[in-house]
PDB file of N, CA and C in Angstrom:
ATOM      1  N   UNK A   1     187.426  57.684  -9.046  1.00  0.00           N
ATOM      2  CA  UNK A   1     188.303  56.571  -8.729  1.00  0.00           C
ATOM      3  C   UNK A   1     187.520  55.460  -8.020  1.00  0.00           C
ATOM      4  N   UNK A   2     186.583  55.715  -6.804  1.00  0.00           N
ATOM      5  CA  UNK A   2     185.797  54.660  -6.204  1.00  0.00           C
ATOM      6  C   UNK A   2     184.786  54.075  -7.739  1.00  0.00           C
ATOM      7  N   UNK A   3     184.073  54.927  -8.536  1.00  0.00           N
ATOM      8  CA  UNK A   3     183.468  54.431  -8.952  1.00  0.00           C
ATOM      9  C   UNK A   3     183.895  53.391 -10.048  1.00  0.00           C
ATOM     10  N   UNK A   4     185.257  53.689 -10.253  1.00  0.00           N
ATOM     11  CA  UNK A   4     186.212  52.270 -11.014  1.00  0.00           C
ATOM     12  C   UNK A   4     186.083  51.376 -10.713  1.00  0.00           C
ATOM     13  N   UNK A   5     186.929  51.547  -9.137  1.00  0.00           N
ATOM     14  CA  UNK A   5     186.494  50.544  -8.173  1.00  0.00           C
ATOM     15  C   UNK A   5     185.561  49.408  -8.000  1.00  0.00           C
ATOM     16  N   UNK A   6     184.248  50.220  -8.137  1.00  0.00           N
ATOM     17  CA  UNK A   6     183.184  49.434  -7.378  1.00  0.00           C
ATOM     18  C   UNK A   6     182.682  48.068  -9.095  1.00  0.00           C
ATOM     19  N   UNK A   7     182.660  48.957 -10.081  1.00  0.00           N
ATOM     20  CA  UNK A   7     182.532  48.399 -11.312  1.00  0.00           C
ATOM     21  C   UNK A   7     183.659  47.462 -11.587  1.00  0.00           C
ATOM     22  N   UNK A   8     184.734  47.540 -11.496  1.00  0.00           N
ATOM     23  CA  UNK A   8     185.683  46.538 -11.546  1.00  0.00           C
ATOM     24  C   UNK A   8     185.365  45.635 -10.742  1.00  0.00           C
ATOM     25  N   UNK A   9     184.829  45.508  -9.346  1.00  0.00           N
ATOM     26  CA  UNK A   9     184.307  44.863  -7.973  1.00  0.00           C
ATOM     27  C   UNK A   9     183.291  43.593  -8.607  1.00  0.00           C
ATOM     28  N   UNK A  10     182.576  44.775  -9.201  1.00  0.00           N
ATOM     29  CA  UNK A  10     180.838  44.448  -9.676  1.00  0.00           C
ATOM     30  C   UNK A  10     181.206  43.125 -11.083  1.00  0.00           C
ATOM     31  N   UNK A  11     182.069  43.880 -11.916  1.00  0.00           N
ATOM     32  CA  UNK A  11     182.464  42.776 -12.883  1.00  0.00           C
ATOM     33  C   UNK A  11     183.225  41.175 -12.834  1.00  0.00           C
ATOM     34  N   UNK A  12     183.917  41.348 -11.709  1.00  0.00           N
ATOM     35  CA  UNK A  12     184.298  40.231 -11.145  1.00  0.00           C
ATOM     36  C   UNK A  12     183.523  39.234 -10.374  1.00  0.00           C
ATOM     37  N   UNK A  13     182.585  39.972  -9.765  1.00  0.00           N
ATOM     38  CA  UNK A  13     181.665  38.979  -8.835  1.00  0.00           C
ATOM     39  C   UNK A  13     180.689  38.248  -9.909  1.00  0.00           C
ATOM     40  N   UNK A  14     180.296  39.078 -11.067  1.00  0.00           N
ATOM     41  CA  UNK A  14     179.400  38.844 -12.222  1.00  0.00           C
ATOM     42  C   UNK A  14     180.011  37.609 -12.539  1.00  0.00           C
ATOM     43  N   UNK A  15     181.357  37.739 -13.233  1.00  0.00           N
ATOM     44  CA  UNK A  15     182.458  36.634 -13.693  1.00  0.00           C
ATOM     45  C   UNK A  15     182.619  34.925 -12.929  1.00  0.00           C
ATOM     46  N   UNK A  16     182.616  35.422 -11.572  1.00  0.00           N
ATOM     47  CA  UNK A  16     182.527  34.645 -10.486  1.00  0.00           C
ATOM     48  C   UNK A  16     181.282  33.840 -10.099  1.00  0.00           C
ATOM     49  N   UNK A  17     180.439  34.514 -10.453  1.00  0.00           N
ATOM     50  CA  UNK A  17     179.023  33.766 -10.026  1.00  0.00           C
ATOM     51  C   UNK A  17     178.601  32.717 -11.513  1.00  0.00           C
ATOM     52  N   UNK A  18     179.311  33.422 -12.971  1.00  0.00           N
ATOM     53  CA  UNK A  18     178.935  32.375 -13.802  1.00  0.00           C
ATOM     54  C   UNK A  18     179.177  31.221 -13.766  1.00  0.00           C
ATOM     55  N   UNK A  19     180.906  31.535 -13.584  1.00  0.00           N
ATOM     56  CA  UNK A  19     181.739  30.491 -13.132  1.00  0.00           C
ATOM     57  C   UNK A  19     181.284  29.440 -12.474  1.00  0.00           C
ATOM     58  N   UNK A  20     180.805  29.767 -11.098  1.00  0.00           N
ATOM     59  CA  UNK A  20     180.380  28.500 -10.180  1.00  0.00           C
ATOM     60  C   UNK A  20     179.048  28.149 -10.797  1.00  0.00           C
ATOM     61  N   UNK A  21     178.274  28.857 -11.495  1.00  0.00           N
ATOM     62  CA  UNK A  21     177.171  28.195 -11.829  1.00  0.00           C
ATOM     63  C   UNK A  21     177.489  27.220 -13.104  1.00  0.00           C
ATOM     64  N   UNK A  22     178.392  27.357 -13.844  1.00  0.00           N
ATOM     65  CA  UNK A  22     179.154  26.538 -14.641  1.00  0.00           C
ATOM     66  C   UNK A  22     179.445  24.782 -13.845  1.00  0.00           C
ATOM     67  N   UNK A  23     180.192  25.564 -13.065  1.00  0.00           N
ATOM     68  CA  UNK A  23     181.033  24.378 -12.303  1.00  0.00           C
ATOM     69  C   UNK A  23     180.125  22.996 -11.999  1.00  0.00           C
ATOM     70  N   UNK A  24     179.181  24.127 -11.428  1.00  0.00           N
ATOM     71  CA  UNK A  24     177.851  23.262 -10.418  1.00  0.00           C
ATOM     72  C   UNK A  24     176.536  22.599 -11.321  1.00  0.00           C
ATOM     73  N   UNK A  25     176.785  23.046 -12.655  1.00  0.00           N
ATOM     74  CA  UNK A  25     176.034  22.382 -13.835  1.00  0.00           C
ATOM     75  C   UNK A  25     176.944  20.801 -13.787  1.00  0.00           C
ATOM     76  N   UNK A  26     178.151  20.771 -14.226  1.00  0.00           N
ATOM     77  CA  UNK A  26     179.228  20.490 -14.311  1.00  0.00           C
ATOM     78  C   UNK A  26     179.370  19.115 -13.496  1.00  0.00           C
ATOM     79  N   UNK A  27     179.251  19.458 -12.260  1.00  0.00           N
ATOM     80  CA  UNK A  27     179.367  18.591 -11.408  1.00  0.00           C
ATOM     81  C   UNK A  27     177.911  17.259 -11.226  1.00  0.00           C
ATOM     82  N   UNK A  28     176.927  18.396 -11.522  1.00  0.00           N
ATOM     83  CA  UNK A  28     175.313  17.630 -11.558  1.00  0.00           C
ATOM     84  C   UNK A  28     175.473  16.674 -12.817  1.00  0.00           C
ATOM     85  N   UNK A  29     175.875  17.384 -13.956  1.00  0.00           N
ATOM     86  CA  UNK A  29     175.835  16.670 -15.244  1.00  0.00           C
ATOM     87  C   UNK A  29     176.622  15.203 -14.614  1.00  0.00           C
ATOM     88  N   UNK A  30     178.257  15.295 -13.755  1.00  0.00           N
ATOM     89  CA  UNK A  30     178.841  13.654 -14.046  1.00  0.00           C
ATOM     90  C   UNK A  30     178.226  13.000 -12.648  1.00  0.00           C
ATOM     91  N   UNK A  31     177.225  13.697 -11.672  1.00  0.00           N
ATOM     92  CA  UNK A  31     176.417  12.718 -10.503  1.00  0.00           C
ATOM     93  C   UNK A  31     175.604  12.029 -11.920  1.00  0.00           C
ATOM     94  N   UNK A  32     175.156  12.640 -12.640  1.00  0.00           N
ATOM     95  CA  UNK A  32     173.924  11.703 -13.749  1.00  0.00           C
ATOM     96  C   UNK A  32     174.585  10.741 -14.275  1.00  0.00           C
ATOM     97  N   UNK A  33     175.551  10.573 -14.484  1.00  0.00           N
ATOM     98  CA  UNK A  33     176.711  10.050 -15.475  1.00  0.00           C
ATOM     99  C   UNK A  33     176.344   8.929 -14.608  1.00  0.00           C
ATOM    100  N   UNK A  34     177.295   8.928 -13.281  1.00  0.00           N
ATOM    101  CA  UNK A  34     177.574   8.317 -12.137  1.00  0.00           C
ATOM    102  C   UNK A  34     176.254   7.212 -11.838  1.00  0.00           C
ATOM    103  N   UNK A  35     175.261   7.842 -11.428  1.00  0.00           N
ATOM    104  CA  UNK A  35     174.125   7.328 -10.789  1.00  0.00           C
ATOM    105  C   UNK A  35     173.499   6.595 -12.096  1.00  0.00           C
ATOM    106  N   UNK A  36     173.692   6.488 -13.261  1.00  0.00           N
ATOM    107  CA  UNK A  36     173.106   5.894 -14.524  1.00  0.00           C
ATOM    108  C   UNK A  36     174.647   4.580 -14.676  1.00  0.00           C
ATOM    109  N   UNK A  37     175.845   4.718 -14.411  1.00  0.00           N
ATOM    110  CA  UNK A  37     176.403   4.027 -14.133  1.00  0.00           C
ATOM    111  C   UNK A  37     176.286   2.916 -13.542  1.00  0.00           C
ATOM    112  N   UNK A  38     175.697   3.499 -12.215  1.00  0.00           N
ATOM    113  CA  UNK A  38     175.694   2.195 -11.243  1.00  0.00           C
ATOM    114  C   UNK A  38     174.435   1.886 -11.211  1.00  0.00           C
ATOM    115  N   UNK A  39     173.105   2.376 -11.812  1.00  0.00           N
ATOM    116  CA  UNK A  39     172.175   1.555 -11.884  1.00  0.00           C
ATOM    117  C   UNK A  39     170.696   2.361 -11.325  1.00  0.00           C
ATOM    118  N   UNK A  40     171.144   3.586 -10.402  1.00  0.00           N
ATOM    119  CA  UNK A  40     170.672   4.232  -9.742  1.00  0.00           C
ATOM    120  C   UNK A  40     169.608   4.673 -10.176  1.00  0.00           C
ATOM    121  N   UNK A  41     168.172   4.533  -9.765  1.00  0.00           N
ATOM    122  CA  UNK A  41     166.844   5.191 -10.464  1.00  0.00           C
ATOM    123  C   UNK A  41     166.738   6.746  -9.812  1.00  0.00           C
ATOM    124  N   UNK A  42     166.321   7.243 -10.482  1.00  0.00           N
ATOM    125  CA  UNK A  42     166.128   8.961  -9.413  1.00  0.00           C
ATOM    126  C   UNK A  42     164.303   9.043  -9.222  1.00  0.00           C
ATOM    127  N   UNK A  43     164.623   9.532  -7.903  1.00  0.00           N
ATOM    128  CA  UNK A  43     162.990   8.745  -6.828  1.00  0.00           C
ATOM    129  C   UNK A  43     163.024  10.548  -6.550  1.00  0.00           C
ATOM    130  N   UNK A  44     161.564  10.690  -7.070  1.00  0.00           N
ATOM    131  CA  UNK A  44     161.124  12.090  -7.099  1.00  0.00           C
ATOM    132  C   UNK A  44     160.409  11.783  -5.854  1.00  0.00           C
ATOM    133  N   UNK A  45     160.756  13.081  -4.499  1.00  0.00           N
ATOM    134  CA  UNK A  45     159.719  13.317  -3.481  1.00  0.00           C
ATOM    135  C   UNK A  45     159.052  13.867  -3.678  1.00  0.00           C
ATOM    136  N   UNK A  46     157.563  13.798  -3.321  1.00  0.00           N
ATOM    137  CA  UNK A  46     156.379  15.037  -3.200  1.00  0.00           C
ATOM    138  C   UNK A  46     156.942  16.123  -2.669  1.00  0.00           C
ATOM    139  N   UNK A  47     156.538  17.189  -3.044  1.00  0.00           N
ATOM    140  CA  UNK A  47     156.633  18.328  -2.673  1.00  0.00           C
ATOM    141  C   UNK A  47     155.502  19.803  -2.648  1.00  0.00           C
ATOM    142  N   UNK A  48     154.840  20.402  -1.902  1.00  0.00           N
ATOM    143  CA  UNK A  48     154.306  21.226  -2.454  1.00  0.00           C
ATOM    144  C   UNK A  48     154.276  21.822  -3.157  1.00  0.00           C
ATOM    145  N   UNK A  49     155.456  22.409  -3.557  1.00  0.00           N
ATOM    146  CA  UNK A  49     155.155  23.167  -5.104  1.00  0.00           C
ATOM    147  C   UNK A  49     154.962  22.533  -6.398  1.00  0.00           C
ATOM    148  N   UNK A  50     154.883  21.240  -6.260  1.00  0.00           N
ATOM    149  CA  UNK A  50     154.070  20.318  -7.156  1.00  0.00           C
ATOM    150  C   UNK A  50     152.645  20.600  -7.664  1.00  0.00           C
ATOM    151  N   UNK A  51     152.250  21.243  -6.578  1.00  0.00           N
ATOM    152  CA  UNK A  51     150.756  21.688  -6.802  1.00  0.00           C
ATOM    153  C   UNK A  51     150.319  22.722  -6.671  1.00  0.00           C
ATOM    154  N   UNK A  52     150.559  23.289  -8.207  1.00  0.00           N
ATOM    155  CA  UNK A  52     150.608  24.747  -8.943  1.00  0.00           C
ATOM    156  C   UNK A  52     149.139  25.041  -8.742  1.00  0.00           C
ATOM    157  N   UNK A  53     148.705  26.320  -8.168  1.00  0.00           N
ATOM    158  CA  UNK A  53     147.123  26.517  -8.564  1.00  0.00           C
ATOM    159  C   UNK A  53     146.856  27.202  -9.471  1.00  0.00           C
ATOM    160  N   UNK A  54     147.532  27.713  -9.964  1.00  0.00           N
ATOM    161  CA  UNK A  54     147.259  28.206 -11.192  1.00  0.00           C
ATOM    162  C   UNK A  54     147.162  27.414 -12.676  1.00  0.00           C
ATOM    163  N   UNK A  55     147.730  25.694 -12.216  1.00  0.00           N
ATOM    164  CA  UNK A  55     147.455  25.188 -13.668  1.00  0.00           C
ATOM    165  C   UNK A  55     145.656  24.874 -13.587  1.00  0.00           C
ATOM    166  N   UNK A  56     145.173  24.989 -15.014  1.00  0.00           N
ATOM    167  CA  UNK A  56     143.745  24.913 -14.802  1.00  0.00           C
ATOM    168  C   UNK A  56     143.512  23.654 -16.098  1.00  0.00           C
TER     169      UNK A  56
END
């Protein structure tokens, strides 16, 4: 019976996490919309992991 449980638990959170990663695509996709709307350039910061050592 717990182990129903925990799998029914397990399948929902699975369900749940696509979901918001859906959403949050979703939401990024109409900021692009938005910011190409009004004119907005997108200004890349440096960052260290810019500088992979492994590219050769």
């Amino acid at each position: 019976m717990f182990n129903i449980f925990i799998t029914i638990v397990l399948t929902v959170a699975i369900f749940a996490s696509i979901a918001a990663w859906l959403n949050s695509q979703t939401i990024l996709r109409e900021l692009a919309e938005i910011k190409d709307h009004l004119g907005i350039k997108e200004e890349r910061k440096k960052s260290f992991l810019d500088r992979d050592l492994d590219k050769d």
